[in-house]
C-alpha atoms as a PDB file:
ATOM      1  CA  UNK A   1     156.189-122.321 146.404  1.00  0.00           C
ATOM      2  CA  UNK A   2     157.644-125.396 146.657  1.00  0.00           C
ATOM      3  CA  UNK A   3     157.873-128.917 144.198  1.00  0.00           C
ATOM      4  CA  UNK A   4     155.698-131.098 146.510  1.00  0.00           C
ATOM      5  CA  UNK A   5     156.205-134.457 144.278  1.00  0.00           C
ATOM      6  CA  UNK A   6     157.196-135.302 141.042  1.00  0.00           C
ATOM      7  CA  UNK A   7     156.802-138.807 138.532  1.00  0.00           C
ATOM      8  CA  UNK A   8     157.394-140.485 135.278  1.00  0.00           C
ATOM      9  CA  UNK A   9     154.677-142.260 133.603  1.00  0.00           C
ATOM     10  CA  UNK A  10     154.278-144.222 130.668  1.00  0.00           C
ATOM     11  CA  UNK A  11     150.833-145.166 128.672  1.00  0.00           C
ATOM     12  CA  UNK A  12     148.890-143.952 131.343  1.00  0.00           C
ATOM     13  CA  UNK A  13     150.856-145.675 134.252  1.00  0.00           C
ATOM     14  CA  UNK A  14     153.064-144.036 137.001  1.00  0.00           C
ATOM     15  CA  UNK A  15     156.203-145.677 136.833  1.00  0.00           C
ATOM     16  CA  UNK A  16     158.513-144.241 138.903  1.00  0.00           C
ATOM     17  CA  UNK A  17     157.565-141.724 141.948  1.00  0.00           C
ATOM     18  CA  UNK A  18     158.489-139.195 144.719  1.00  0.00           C
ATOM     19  CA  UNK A  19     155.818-137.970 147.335  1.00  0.00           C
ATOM     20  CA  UNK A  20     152.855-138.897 145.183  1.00  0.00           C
ATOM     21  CA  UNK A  21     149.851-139.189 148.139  1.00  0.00           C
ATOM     22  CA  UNK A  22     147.217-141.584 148.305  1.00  0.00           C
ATOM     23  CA  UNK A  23     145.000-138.529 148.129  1.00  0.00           C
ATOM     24  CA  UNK A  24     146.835-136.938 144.839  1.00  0.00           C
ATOM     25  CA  UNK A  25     146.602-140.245 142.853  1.00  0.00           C
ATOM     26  CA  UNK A  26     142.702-140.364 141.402  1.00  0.00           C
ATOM     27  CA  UNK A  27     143.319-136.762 140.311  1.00  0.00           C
ATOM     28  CA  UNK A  28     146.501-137.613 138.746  1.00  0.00           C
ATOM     29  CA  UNK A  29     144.822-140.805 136.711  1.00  0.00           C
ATOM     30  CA  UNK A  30     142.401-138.580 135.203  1.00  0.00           C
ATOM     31  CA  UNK A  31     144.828-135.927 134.484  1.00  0.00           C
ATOM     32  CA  UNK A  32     146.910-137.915 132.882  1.00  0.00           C
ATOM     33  CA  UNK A  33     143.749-138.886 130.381  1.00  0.00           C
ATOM     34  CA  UNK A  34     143.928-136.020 129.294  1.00  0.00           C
ATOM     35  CA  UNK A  35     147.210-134.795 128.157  1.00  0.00           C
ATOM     36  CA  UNK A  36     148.190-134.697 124.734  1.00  0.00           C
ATOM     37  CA  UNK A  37     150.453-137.919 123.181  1.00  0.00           C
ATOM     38  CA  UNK A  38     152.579-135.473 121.084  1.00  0.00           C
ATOM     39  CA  UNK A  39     155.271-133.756 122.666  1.00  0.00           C
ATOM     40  CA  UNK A  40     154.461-130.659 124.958  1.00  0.00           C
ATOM     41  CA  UNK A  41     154.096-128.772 128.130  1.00  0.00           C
ATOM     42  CA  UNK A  42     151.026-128.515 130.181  1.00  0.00           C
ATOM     43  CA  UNK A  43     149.719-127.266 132.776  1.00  0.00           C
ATOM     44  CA  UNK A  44     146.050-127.924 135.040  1.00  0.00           C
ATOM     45  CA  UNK A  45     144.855-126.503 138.047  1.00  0.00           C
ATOM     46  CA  UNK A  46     143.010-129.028 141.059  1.00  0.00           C
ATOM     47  CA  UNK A  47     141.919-127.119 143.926  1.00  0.00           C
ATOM     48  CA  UNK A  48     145.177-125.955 145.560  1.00  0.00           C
ATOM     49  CA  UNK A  49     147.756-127.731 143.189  1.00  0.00           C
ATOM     50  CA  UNK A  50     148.835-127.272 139.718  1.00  0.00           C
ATOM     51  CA  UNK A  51     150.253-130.114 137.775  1.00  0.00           C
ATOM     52  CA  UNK A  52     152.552-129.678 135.343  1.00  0.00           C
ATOM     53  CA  UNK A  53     153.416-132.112 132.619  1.00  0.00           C
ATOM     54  CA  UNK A  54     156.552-131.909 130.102  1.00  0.00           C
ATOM     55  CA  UNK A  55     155.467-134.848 127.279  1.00  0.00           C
ATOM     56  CA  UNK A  56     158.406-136.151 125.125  1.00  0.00           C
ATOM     57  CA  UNK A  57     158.368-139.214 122.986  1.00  0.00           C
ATOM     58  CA  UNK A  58     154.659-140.689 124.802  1.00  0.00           C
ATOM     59  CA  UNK A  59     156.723-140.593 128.231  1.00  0.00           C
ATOM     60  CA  UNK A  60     155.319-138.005 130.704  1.00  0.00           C
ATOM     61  CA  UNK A  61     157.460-135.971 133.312  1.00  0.00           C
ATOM     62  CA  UNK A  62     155.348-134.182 135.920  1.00  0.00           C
ATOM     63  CA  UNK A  63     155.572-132.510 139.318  1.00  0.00           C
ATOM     64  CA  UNK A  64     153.274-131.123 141.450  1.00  0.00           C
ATOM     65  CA  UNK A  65     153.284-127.569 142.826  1.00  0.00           C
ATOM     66  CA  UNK A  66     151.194-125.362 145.409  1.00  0.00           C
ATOM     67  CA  UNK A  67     149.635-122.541 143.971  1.00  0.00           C
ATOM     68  CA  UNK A  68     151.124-120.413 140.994  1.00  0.00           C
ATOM     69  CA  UNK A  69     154.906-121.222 140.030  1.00  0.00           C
ATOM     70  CA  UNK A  70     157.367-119.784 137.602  1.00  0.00           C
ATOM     71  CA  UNK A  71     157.158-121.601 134.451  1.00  0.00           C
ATOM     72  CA  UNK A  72     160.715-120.844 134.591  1.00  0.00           C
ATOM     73  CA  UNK A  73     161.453-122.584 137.245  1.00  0.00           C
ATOM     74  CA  UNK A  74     159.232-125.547 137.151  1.00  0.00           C
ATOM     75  CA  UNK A  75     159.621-126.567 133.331  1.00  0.00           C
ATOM     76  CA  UNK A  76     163.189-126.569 134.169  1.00  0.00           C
ATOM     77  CA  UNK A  77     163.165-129.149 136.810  1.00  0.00           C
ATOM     78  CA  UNK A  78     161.281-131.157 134.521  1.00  0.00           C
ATOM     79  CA  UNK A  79     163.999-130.484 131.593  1.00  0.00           C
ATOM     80  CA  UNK A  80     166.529-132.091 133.830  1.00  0.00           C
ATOM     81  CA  UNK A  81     164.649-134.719 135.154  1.00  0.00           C
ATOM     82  CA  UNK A  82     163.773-135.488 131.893  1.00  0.00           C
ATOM     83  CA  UNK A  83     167.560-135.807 130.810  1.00  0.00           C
ATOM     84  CA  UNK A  84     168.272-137.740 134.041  1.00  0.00           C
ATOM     85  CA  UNK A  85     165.836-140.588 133.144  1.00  0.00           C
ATOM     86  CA  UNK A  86     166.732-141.306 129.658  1.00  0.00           C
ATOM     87  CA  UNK A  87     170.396-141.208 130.991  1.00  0.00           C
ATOM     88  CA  UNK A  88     169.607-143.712 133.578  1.00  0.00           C
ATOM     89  CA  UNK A  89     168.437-146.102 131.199  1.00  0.00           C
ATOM     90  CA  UNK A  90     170.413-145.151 127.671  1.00  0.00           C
ATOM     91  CA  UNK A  91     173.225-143.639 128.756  1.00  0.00           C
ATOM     92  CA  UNK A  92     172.857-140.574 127.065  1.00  0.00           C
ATOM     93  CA  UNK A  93     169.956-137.471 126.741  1.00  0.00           C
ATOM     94  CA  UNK A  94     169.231-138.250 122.940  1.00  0.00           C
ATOM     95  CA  UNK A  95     168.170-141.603 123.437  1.00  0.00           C
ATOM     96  CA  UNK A  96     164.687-143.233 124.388  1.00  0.00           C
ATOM     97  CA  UNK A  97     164.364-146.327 126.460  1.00  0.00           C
ATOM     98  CA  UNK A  98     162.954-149.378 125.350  1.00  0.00           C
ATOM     99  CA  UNK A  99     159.119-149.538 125.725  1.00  0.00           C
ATOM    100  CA  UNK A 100     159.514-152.364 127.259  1.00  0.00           C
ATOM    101  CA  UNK A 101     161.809-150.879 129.840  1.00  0.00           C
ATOM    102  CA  UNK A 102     158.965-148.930 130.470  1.00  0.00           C
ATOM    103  CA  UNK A 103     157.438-150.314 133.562  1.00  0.00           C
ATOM    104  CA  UNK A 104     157.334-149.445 137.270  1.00  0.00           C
ATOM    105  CA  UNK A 105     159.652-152.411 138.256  1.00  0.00           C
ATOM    106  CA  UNK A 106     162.263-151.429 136.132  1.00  0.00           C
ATOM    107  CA  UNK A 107     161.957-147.963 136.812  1.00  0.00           C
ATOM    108  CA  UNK A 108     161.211-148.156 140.463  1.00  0.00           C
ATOM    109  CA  UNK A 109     164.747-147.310 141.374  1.00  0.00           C
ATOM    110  CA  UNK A 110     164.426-143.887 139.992  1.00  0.00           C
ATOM    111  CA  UNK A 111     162.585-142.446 142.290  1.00  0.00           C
ATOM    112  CA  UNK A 112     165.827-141.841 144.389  1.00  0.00           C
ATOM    113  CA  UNK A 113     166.641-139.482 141.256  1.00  0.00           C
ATOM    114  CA  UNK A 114     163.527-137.644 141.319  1.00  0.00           C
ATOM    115  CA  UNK A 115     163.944-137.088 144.962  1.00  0.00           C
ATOM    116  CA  UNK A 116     167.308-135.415 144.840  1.00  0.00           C
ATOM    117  CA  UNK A 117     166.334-133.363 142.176  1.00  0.00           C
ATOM    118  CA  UNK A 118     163.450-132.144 143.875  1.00  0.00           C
ATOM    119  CA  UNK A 119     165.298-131.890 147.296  1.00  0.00           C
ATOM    120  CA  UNK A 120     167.464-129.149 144.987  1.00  0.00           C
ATOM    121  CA  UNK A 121     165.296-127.272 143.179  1.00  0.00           C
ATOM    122  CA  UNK A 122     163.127-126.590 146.692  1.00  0.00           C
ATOM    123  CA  UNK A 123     166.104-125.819 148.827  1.00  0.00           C
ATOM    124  CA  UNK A 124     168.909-123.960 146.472  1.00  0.00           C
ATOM    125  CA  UNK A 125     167.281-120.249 145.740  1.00  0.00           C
ATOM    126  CA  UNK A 126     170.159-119.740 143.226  1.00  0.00           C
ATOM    127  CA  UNK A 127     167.914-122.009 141.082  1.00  0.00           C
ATOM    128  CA  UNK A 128     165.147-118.655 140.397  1.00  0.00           C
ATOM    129  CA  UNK A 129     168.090-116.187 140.384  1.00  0.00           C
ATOM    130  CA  UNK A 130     170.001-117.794 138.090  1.00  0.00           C
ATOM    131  CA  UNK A 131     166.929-118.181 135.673  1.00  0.00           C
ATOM    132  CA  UNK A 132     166.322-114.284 136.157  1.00  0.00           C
ATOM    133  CA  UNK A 133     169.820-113.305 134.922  1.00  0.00           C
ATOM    134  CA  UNK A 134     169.365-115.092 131.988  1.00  0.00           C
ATOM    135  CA  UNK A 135     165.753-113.115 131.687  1.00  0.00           C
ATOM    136  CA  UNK A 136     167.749-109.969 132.694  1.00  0.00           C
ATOM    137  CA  UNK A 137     170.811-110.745 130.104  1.00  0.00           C
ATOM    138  CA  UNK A 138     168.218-111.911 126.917  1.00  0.00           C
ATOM    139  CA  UNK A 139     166.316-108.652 127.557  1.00  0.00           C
ATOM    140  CA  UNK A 140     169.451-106.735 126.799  1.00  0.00           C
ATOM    141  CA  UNK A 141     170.500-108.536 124.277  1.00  0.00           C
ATOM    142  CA  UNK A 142     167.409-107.997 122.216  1.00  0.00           C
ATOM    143  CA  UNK A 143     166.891-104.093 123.354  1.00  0.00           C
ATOM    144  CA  UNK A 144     170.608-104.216 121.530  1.00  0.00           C
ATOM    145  CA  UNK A 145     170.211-106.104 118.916  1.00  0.00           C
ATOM    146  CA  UNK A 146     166.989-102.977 118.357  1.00  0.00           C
ATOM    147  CA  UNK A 147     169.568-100.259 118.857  1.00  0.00           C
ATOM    148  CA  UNK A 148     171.659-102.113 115.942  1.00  0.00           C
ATOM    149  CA  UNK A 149     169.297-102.252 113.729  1.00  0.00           C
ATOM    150  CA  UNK A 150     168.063 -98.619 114.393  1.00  0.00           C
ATOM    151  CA  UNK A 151     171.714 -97.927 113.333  1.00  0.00           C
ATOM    152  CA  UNK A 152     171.875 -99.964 110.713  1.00  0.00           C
ATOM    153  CA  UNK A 153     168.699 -98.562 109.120  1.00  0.00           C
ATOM    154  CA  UNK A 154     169.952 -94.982 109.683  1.00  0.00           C
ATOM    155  CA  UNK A 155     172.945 -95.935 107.984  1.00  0.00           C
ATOM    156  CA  UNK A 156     170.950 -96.835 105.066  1.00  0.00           C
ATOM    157  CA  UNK A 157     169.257 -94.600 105.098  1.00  0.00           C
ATOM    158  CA  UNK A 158     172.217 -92.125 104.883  1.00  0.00           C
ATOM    159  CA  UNK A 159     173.444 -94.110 102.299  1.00  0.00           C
ATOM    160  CA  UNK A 160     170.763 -93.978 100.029  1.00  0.00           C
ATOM    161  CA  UNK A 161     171.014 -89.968 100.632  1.00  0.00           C
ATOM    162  CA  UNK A 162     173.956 -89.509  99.504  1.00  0.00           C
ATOM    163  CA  UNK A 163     173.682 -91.707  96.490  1.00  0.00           C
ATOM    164  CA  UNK A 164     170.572 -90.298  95.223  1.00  0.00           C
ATOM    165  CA  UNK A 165     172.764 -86.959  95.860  1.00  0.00           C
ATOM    166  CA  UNK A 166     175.778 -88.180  93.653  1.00  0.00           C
ATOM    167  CA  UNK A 167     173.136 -88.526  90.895  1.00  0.00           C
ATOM    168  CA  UNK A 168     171.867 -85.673  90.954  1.00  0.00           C
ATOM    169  CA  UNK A 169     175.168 -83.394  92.004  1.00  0.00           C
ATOM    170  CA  UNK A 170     177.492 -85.208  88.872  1.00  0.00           C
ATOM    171  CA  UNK A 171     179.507 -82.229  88.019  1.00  0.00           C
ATOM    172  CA  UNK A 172     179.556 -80.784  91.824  1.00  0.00           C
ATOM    173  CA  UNK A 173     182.599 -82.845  92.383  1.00  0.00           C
ATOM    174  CA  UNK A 174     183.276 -80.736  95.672  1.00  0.00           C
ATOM    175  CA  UNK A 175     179.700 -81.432  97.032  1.00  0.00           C
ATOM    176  CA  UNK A 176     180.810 -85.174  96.331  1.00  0.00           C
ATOM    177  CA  UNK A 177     183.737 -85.672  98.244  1.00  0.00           C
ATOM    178  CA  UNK A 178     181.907 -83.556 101.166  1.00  0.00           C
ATOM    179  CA  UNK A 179     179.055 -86.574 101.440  1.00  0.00           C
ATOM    180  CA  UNK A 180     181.707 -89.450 100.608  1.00  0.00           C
ATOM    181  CA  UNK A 181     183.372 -87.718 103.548  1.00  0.00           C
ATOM    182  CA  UNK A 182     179.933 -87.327 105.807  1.00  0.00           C
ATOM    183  CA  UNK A 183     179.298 -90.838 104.819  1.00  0.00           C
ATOM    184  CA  UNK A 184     182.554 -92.146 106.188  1.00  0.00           C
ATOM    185  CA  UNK A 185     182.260 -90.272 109.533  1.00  0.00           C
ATOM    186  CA  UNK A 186     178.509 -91.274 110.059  1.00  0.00           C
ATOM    187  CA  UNK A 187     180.117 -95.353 109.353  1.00  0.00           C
ATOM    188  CA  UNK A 188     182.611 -94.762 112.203  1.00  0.00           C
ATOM    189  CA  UNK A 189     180.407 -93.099 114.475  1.00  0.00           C
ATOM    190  CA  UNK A 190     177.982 -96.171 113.939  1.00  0.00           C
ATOM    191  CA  UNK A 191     180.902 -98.962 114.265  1.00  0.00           C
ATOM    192  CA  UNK A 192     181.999 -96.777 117.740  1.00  0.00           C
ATOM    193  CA  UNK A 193     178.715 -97.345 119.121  1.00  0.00           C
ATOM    194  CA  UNK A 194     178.399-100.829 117.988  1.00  0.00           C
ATOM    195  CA  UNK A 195     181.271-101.674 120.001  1.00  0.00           C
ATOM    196  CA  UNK A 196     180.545 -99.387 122.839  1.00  0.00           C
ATOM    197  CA  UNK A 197     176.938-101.566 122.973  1.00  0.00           C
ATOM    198  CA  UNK A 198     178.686-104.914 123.002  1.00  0.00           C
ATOM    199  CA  UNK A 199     181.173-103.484 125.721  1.00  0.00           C
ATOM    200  CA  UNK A 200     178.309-102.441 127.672  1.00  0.00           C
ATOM    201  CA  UNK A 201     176.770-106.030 127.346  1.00  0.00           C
ATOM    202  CA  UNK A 202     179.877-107.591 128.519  1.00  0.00           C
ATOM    203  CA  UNK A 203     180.549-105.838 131.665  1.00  0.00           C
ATOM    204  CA  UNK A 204     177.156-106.110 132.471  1.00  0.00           C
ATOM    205  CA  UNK A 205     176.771-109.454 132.452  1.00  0.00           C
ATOM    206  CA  UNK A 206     180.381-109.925 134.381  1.00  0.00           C
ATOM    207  CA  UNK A 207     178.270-107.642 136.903  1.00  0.00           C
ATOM    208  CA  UNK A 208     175.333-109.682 137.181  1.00  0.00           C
ATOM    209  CA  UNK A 209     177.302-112.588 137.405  1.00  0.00           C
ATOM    210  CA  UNK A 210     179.991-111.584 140.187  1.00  0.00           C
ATOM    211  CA  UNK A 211     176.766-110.279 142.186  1.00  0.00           C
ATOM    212  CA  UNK A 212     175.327-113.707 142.246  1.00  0.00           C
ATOM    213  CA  UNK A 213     178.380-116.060 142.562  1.00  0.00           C
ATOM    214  CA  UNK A 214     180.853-113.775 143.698  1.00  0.00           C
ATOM    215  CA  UNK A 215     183.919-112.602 142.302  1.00  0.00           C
ATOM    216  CA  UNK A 216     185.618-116.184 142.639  1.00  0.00           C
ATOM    217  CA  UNK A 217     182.562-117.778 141.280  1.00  0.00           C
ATOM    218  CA  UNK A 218     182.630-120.285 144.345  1.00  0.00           C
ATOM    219  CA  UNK A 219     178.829-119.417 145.178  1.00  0.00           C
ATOM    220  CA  UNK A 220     177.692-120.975 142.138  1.00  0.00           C
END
């Protein structure tokens, strides 16, 4: 599904537009009524559109989509629109504009920003691939990090073993060097698959990536 418009408002006001219809407006007005004034992300369905809203410092970034749409996807075109706007007018993403810069004649002109942003997000379909690597590459990175602590635990747990062991064994000096021994092995088994996991993590994510932008990386 594509972005079918997108806008900055202010207090209430659309300031700066792409593709907003006649039509859309009067649903848009009372939309915009209700959203929250602290920062968040929103979303409301109107017959066949959703709006979304990103809210940030009482200034409101929305776009318009048919039908369902990866939150993903969509929350991310609003990220960089909303880093593109205070750009525009600061110079840099961790500034605000002025409030009083706030208005559609001074931000009129941005609409030409807004457009090309959309224009990519609709026509690039790296835009959802990329975002599902990342999905793909988090997911094993936190099945990992549960496979180190599983190993970590076991090592513990080991440990504890053979220290409640030594207490008990004092005098059975053999039976002590045979679980100082144990214990050593069982900490370089552990540290071999530790490093096995990470290796596995890195070539898979050199995979992933040389599937989607190719081995030169031009396609990205």
């Amino acid at each position: 599904m594509p972005i079918n418009s997108s806008f900055v408002a202010f207090e209430r006001n659309i300031i700066s537009e792409d593709n907003v219809s006649q039509s859309m407006r009067p649903a848009l007005q009372k939309t915009l009524h209700l959203l929250p004034r602290h920062d968040s992300k929103v979303s409301y369905q109107y017959e066949q559109e959703v709006f979304h809203f990103l809210v940030e410092n009482e200034i409101v970034y929305a776009c318009t989509t048919s039908g369902p749409y990866e939150n993903r996807v969509v929350f991310g075109f609003l990220i960089q629109v909303k880093d593109a706007f205070k750009t525009a007018f600061t110079g840099s993403v961790d500034r605000y504009p002025r409030r009083s810069e706030l208005t559609s004649t001074r931000c009129q002109s941005f609409s030409l920003a807004l457009a090309s942003s959309r224009k990519v997000f609709n026509e690039n379909p790296q835009v959802d691939k990329i975002g599902r690597i990342k999905d793909q590459l988090n997911t094993t990175r936190e099945v990992m990090l549960q496979n180190l602590d599983s190993i970590l635990e076991r090592g513990e747990r080991i440990d504890n073993l053979c220290d409640r062991t030594e207490l008990l064994q004092e005098e059975a000096q053999g039976f002590h060097s045979n679980a100082s021994t144990l214990k050593r092995a069982i900490l370089m088994h552990n540290i071999k698959i530790i490093i096995g996991v990470v290796i596995f993590l890195g070539v898979l994510a050199l995979v992933i990536a040389f599937c989607v932008c190719g081995i030169d990386f031009k396609k990205c």
